[in-house]
PDB file of N, CA and C in Angstrom:
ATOM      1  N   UNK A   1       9.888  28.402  18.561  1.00  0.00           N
ATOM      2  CA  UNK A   1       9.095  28.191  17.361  1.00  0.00           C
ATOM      3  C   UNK A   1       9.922  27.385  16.352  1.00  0.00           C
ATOM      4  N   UNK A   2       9.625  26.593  16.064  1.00  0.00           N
ATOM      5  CA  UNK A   2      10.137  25.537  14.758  1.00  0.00           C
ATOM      6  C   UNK A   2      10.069  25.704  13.656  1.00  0.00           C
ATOM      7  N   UNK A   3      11.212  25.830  12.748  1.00  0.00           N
ATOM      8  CA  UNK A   3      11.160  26.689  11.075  1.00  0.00           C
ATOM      9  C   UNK A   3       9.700  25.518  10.473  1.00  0.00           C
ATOM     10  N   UNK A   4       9.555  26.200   9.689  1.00  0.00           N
ATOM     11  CA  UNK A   4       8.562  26.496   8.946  1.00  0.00           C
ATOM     12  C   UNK A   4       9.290  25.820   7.221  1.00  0.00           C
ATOM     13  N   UNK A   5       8.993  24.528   6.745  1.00  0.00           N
ATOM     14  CA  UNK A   5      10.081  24.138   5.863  1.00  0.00           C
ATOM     15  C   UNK A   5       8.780  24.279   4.066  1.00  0.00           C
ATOM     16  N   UNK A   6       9.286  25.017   3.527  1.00  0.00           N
ATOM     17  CA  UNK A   6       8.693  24.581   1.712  1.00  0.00           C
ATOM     18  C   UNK A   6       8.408  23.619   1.196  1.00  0.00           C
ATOM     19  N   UNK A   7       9.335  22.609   1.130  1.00  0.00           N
ATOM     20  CA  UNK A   7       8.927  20.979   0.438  1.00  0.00           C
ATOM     21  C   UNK A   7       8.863  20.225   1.868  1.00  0.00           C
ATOM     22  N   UNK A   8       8.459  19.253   1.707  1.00  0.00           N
ATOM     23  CA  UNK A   8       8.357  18.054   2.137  1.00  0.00           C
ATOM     24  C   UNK A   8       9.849  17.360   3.183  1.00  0.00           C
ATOM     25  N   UNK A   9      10.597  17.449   2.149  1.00  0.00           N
ATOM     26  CA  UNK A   9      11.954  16.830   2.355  1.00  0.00           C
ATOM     27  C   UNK A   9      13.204  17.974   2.909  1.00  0.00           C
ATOM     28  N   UNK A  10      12.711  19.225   3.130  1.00  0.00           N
ATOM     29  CA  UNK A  10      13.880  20.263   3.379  1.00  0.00           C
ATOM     30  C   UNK A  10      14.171  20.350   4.764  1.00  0.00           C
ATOM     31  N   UNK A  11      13.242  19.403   5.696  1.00  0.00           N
ATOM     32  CA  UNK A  11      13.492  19.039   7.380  1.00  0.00           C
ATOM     33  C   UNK A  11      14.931  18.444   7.531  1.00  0.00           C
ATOM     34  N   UNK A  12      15.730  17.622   6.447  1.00  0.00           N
ATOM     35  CA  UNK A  12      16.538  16.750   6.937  1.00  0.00           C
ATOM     36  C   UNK A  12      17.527  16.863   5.644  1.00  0.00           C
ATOM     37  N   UNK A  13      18.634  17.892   5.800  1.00  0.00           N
ATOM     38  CA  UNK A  13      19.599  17.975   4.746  1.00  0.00           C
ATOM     39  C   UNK A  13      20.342  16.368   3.922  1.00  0.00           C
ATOM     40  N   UNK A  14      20.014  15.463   4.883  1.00  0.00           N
ATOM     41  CA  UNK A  14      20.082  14.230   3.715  1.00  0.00           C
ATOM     42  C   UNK A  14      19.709  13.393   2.867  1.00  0.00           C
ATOM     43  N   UNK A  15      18.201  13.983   3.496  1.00  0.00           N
ATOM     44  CA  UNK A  15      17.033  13.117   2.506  1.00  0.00           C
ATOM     45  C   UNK A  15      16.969  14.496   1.855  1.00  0.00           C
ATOM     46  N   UNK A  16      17.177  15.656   1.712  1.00  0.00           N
ATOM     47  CA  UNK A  16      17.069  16.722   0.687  1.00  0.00           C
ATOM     48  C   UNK A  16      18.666  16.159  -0.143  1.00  0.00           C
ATOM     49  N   UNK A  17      19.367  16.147   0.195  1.00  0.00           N
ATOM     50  CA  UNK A  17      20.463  15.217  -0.471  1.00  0.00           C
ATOM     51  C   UNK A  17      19.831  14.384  -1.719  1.00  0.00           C
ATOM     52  N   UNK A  18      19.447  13.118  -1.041  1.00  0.00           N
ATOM     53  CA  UNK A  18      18.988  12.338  -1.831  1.00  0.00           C
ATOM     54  C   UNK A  18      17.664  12.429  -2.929  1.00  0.00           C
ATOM     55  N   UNK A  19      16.351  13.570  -2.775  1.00  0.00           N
ATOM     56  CA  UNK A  19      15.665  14.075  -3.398  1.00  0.00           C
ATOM     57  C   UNK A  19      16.455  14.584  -5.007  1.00  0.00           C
ATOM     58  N   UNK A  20      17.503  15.333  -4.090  1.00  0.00           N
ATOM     59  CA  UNK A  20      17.985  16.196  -5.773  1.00  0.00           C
ATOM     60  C   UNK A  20      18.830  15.087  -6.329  1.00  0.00           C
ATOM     61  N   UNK A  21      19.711  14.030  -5.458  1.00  0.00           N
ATOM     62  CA  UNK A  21      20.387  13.220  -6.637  1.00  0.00           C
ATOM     63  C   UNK A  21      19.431  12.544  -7.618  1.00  0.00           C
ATOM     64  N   UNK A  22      17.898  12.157  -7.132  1.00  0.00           N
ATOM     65  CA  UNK A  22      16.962  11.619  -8.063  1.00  0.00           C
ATOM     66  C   UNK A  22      16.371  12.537  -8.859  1.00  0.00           C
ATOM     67  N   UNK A  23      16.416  13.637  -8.659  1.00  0.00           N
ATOM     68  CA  UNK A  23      16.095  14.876  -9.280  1.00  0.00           C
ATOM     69  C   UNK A  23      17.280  15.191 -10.688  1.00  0.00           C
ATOM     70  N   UNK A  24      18.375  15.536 -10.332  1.00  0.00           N
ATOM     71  CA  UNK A  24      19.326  15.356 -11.614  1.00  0.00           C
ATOM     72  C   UNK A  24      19.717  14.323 -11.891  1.00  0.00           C
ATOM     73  N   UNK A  25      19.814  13.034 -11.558  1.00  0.00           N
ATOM     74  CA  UNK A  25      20.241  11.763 -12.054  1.00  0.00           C
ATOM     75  C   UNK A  25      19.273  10.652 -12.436  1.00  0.00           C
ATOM     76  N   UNK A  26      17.752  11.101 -12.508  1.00  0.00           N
ATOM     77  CA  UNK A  26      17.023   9.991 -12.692  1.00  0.00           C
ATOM     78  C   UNK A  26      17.082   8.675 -13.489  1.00  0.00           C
ATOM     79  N   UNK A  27      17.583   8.991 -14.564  1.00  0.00           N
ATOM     80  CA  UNK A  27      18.125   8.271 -15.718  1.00  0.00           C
ATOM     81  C   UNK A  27      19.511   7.342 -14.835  1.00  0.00           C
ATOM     82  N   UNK A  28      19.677   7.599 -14.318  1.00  0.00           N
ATOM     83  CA  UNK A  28      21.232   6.663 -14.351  1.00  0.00           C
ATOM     84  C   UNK A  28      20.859   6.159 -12.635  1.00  0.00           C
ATOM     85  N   UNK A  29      20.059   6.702 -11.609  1.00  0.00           N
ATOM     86  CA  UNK A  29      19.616   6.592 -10.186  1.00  0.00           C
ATOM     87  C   UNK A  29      18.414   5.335 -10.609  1.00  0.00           C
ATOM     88  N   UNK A  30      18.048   5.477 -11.483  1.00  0.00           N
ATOM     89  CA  UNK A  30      16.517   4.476 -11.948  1.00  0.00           C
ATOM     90  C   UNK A  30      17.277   2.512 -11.276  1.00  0.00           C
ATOM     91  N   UNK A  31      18.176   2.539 -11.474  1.00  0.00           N
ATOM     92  CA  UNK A  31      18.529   0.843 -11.209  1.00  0.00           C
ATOM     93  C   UNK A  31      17.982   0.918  -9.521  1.00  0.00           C
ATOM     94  N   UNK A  32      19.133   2.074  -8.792  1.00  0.00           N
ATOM     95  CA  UNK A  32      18.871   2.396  -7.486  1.00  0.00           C
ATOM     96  C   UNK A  32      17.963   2.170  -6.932  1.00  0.00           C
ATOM     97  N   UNK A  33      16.641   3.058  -7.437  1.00  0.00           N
ATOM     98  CA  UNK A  33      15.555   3.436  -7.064  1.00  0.00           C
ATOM     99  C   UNK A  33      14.761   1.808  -7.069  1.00  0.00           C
ATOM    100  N   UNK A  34      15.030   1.112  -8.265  1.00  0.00           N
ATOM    101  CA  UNK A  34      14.480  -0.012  -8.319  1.00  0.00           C
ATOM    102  C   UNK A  34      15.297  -1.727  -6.821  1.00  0.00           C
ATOM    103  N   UNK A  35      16.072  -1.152  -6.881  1.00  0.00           N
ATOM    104  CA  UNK A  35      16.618  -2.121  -6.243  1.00  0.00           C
ATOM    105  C   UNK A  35      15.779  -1.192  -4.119  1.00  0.00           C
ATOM    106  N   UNK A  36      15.729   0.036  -4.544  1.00  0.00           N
ATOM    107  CA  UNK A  36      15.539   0.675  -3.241  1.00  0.00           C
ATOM    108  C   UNK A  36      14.280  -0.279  -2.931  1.00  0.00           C
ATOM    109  N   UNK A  37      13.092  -0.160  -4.068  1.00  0.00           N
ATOM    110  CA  UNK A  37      11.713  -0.425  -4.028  1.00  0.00           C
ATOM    111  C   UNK A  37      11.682  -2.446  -3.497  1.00  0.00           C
ATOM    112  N   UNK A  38      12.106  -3.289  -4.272  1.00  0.00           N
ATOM    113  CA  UNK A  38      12.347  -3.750  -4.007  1.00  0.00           C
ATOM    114  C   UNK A  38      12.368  -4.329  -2.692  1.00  0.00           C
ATOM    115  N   UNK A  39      13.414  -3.966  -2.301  1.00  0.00           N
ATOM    116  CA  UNK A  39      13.909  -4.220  -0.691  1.00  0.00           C
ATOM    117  C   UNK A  39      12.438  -3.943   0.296  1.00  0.00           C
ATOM    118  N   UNK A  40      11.576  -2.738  -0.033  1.00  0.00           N
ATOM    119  CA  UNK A  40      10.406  -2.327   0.418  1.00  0.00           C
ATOM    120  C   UNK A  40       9.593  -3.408   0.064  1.00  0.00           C
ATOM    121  N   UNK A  41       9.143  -4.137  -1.238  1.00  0.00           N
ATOM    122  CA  UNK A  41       8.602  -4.931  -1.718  1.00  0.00           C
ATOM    123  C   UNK A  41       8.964  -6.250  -0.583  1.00  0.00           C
ATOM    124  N   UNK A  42      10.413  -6.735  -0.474  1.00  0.00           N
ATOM    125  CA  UNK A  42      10.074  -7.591   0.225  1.00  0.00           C
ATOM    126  C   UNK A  42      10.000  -7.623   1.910  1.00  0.00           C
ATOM    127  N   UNK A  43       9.849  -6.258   2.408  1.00  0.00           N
ATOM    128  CA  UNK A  43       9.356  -5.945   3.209  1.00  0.00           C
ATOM    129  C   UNK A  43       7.988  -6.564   3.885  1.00  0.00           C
ATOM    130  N   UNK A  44       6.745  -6.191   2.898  1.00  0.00           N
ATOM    131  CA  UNK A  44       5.687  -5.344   3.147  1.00  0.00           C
ATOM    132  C   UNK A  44       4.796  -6.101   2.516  1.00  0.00           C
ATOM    133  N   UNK A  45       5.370  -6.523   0.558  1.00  0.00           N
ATOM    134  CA  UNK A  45       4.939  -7.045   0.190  1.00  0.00           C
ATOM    135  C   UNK A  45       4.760  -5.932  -1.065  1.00  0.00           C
ATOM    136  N   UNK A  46       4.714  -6.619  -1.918  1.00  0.00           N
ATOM    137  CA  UNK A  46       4.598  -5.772  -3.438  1.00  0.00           C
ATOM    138  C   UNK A  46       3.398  -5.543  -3.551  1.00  0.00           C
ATOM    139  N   UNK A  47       1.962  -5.920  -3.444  1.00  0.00           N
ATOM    140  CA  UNK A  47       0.496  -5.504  -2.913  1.00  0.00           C
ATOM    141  C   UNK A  47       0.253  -4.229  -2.093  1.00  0.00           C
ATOM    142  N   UNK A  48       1.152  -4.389  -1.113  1.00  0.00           N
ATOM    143  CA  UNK A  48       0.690  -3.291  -0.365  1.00  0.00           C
ATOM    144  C   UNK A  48       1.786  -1.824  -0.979  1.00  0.00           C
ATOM    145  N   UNK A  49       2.487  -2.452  -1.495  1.00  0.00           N
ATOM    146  CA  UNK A  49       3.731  -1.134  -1.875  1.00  0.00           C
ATOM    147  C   UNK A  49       3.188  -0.198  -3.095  1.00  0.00           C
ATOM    148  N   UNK A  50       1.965  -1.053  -3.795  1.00  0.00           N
ATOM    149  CA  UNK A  50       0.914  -0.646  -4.791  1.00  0.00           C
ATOM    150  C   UNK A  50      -0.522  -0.319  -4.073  1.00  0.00           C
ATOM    151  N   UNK A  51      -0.948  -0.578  -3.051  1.00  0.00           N
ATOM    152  CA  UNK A  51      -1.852  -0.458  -2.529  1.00  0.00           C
ATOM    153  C   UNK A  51      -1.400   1.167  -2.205  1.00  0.00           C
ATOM    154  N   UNK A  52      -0.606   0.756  -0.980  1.00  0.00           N
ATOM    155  CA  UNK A  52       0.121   1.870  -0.571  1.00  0.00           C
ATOM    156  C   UNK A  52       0.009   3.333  -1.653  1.00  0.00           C
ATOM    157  N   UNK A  53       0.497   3.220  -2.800  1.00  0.00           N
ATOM    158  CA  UNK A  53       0.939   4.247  -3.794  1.00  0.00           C
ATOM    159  C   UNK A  53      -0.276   4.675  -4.231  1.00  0.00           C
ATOM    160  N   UNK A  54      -1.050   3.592  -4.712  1.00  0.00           N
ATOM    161  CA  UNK A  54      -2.588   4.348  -5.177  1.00  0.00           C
ATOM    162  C   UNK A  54      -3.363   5.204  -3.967  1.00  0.00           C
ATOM    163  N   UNK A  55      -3.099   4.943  -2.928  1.00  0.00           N
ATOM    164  CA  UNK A  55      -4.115   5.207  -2.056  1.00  0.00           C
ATOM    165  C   UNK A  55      -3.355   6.236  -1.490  1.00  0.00           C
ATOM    166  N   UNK A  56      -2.134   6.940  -1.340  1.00  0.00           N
ATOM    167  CA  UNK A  56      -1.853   7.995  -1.176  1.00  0.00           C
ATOM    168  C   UNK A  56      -1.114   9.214  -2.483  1.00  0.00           C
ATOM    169  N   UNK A  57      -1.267   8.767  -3.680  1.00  0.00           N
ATOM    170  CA  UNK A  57      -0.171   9.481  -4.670  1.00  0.00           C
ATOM    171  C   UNK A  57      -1.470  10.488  -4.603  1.00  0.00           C
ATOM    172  N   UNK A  58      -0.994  11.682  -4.565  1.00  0.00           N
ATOM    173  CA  UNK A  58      -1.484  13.335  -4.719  1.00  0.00           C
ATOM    174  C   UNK A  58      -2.333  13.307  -5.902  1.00  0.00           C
ATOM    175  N   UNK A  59      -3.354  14.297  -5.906  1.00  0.00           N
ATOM    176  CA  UNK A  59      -4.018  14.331  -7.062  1.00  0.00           C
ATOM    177  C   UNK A  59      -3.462  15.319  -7.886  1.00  0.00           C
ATOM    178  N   UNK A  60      -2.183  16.241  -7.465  1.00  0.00           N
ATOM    179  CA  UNK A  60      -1.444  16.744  -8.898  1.00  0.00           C
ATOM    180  C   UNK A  60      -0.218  15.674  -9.234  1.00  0.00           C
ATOM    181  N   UNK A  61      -0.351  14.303  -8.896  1.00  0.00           N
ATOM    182  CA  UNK A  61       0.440  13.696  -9.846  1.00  0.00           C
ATOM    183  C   UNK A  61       0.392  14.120 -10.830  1.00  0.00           C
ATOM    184  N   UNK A  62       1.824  13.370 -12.146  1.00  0.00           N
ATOM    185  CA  UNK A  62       1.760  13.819 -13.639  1.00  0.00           C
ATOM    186  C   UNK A  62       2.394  15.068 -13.324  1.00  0.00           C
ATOM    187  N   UNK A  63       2.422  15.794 -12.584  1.00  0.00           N
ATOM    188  CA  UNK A  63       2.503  17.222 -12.980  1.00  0.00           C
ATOM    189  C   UNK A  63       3.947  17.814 -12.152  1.00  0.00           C
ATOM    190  N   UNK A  64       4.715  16.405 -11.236  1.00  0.00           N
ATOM    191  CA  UNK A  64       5.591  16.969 -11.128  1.00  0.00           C
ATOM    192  C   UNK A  64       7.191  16.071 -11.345  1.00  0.00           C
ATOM    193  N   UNK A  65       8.144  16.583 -10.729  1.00  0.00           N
ATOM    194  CA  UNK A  65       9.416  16.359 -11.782  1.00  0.00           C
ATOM    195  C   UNK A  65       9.546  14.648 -12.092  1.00  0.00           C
ATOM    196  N   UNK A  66       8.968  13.993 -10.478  1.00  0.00           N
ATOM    197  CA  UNK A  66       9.643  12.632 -10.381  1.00  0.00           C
ATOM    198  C   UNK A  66       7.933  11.450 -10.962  1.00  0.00           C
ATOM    199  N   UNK A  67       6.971  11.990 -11.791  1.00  0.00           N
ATOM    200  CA  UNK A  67       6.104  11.409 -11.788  1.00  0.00           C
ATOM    201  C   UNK A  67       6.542  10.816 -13.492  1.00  0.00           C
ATOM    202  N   UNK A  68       7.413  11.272 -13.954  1.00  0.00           N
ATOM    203  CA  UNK A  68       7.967  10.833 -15.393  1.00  0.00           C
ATOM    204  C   UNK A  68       8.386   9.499 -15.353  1.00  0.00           C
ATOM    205  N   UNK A  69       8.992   8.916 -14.518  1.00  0.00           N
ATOM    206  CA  UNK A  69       9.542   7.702 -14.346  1.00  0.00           C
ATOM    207  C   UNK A  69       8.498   6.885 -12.865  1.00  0.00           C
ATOM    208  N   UNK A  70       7.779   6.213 -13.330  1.00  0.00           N
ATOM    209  CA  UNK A  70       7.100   5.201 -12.132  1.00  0.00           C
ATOM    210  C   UNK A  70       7.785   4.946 -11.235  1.00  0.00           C
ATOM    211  N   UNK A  71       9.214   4.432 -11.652  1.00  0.00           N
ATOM    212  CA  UNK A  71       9.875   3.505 -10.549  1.00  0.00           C
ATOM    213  C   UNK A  71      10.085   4.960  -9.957  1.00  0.00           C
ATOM    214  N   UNK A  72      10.976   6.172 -10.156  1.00  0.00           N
ATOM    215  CA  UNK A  72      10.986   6.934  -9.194  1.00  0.00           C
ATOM    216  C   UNK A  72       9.758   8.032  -8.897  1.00  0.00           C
ATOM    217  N   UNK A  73       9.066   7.888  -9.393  1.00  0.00           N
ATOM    218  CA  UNK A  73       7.254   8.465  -8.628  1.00  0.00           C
ATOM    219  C   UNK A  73       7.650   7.427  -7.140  1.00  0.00           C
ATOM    220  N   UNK A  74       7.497   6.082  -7.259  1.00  0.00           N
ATOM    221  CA  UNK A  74       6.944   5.440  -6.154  1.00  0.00           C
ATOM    222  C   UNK A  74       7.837   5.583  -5.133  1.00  0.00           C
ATOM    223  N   UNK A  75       9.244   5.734  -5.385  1.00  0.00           N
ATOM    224  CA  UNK A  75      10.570   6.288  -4.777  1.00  0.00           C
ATOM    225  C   UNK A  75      10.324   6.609  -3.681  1.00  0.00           C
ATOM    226  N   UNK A  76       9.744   8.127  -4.272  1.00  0.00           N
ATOM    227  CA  UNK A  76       9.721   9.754  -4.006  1.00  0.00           C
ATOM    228  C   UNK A  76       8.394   9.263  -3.139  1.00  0.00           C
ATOM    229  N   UNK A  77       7.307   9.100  -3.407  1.00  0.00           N
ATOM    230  CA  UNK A  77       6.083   8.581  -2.743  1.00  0.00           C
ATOM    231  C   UNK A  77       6.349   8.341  -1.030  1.00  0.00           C
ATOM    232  N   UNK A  78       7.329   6.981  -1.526  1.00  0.00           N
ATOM    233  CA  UNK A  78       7.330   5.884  -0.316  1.00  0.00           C
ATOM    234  C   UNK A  78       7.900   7.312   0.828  1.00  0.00           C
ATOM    235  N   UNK A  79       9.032   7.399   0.120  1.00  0.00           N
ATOM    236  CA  UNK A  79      10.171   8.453   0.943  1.00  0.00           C
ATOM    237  C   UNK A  79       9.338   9.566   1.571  1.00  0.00           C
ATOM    238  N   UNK A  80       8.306  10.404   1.017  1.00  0.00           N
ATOM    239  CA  UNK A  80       7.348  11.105   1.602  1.00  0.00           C
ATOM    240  C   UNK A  80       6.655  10.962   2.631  1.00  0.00           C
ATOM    241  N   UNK A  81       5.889   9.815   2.632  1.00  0.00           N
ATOM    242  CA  UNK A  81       4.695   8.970   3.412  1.00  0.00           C
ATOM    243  C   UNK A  81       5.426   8.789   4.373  1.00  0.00           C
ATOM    244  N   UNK A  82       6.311   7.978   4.769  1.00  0.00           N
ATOM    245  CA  UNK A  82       7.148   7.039   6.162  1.00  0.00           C
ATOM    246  C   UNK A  82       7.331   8.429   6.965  1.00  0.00           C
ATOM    247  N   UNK A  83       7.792   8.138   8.645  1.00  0.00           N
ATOM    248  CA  UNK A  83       7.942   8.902   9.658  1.00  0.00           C
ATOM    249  C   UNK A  83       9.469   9.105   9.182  1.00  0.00           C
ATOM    250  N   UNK A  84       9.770  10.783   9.614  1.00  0.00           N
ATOM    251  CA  UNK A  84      11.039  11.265   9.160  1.00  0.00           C
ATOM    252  C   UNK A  84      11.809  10.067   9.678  1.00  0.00           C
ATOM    253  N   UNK A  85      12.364   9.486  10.879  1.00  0.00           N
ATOM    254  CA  UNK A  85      12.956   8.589  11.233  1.00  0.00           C
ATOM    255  C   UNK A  85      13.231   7.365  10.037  1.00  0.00           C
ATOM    256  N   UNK A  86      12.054   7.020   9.447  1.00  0.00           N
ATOM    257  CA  UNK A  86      12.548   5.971   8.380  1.00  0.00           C
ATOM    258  C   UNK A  86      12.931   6.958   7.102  1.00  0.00           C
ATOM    259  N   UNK A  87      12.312   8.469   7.142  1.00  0.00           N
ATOM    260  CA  UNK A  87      13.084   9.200   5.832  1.00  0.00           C
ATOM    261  C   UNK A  87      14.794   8.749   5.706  1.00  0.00           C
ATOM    262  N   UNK A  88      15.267   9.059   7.465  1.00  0.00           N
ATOM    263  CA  UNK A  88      16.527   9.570   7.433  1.00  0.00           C
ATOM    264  C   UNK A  88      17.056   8.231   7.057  1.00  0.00           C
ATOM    265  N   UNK A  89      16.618   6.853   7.712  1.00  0.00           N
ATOM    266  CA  UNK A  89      17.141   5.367   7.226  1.00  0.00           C
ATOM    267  C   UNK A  89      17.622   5.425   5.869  1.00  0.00           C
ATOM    268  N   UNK A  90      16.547   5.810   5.071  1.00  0.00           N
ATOM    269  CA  UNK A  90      16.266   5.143   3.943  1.00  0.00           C
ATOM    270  C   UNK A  90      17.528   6.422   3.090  1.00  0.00           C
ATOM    271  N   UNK A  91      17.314   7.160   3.485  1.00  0.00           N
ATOM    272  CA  UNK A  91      18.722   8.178   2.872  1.00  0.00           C
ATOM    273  C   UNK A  91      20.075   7.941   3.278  1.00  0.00           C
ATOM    274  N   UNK A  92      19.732   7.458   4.163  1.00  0.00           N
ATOM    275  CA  UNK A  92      21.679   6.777   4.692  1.00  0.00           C
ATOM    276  C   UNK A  92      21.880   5.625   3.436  1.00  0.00           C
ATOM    277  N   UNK A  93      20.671   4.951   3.778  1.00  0.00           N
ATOM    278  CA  UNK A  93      20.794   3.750   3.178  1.00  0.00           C
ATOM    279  C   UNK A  93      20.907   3.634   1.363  1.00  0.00           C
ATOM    280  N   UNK A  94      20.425   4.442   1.008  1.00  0.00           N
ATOM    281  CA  UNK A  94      20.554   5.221  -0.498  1.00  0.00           C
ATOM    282  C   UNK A  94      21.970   5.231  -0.752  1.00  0.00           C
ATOM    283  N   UNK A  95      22.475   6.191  -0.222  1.00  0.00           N
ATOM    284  CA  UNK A  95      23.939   6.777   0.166  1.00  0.00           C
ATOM    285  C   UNK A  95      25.198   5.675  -0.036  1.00  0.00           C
ATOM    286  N   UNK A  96      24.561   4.797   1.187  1.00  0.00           N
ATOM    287  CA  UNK A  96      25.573   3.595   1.198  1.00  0.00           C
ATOM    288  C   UNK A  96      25.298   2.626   0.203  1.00  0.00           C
ATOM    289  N   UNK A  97      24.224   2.348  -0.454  1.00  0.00           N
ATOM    290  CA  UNK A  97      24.562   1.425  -2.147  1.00  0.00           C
ATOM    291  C   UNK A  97      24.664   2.388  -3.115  1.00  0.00           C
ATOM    292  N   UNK A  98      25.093   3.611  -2.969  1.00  0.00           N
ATOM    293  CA  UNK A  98      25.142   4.448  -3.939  1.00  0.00           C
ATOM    294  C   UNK A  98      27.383   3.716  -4.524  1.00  0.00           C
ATOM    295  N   UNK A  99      27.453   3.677  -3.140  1.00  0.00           N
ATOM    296  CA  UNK A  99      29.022   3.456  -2.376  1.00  0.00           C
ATOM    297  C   UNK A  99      29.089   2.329  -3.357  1.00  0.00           C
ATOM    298  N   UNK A 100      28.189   1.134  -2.503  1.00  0.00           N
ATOM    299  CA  UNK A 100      28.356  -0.419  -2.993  1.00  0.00           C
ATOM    300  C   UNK A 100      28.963  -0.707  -4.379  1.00  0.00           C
ATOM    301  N   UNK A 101      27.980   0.408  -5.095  1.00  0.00           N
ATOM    302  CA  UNK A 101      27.509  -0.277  -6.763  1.00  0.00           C
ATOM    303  C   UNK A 101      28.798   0.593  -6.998  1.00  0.00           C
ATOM    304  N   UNK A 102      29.319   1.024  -6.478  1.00  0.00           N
ATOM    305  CA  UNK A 102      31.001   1.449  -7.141  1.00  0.00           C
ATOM    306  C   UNK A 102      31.038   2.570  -7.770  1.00  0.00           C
ATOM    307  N   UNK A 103      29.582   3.638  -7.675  1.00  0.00           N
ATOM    308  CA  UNK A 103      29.388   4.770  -8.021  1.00  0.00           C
ATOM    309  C   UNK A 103      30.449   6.167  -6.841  1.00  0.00           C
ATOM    310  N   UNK A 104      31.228   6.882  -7.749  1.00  0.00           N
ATOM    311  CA  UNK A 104      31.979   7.815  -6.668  1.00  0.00           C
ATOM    312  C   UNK A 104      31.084   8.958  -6.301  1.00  0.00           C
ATOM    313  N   UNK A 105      30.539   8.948  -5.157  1.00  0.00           N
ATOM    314  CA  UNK A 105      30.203  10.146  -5.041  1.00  0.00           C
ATOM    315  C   UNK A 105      30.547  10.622  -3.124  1.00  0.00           C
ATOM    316  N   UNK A 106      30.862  11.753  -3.424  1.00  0.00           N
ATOM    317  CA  UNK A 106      31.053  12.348  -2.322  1.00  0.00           C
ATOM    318  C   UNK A 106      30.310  13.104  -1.463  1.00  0.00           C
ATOM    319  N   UNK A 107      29.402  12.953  -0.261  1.00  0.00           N
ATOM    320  CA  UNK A 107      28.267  13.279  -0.047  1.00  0.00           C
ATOM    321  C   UNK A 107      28.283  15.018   0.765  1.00  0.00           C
ATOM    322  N   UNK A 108      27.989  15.971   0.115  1.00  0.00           N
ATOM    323  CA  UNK A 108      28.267  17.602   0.654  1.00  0.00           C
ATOM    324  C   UNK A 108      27.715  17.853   2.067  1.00  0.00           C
ATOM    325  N   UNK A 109      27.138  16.585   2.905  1.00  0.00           N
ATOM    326  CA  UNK A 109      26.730  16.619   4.104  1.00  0.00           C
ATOM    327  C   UNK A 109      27.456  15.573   5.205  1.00  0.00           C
ATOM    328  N   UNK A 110      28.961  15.115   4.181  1.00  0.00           N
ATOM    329  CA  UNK A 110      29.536  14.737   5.168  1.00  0.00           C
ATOM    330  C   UNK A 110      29.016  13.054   5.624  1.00  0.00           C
ATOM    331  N   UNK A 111      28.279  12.572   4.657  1.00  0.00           N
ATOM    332  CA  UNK A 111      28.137  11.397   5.132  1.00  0.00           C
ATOM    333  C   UNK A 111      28.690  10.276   4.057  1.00  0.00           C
ATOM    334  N   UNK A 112      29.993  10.361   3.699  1.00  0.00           N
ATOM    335  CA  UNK A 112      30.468   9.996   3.104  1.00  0.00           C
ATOM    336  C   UNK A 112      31.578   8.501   3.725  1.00  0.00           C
TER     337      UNK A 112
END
């Protein structure tokens, strides 16, 4: 039988990693988050990365921690929606321009 997980993100201790650094650091993670989106943008296309968001954001938006800041609502969104496989990408990948931009942080799961 396969645990049974509360949030969304508690399947994969590194994208739960990266949830709470946007969770206590929003304010100072906001460049991040924007440069994250971005990269998705020129993916996909900035149309669909808005298409995308309207057509799946929850109807208790507003009402929870990461809906205060747009850029990280759509973050948190994207990171939700994708198959865990691109969760776990996109949290490595967090991780490692967290590195780039010359920010110290030491990751408590060892992926440092």
């Amino acid at each position: 039988m396969s645990p049974t997980y509360k949030r969304w993100y508690d399947h994969d201790p590194l994208l739960l990693e990266v949830i709470e650094l946007l969770r206590n650091y929003q304010e100072e993670l906001h460049a991040q988050a924007e440069i994250f989106l971005h990269k998705i943008e020129e993916k996909v296309g900035k149309d669909k990365v808005e298409e995308f968001y309207t057509r799946f954001k929850p109807a208790n938006a507003n009402s929870r921690w990461y809906d205060k800041d747009p850029i990280i609502s759509r973050t948190v969104e994207i990171l939700r929606i994708v198959p865990p496989e691109a969760q776990r990408i996109c949290a490595q990948n967090f991780i490692r321009t967290l590195k780039e931009l010359g920010i110290d942080y030491k990751s408590p799961n060892g992926n440092d």
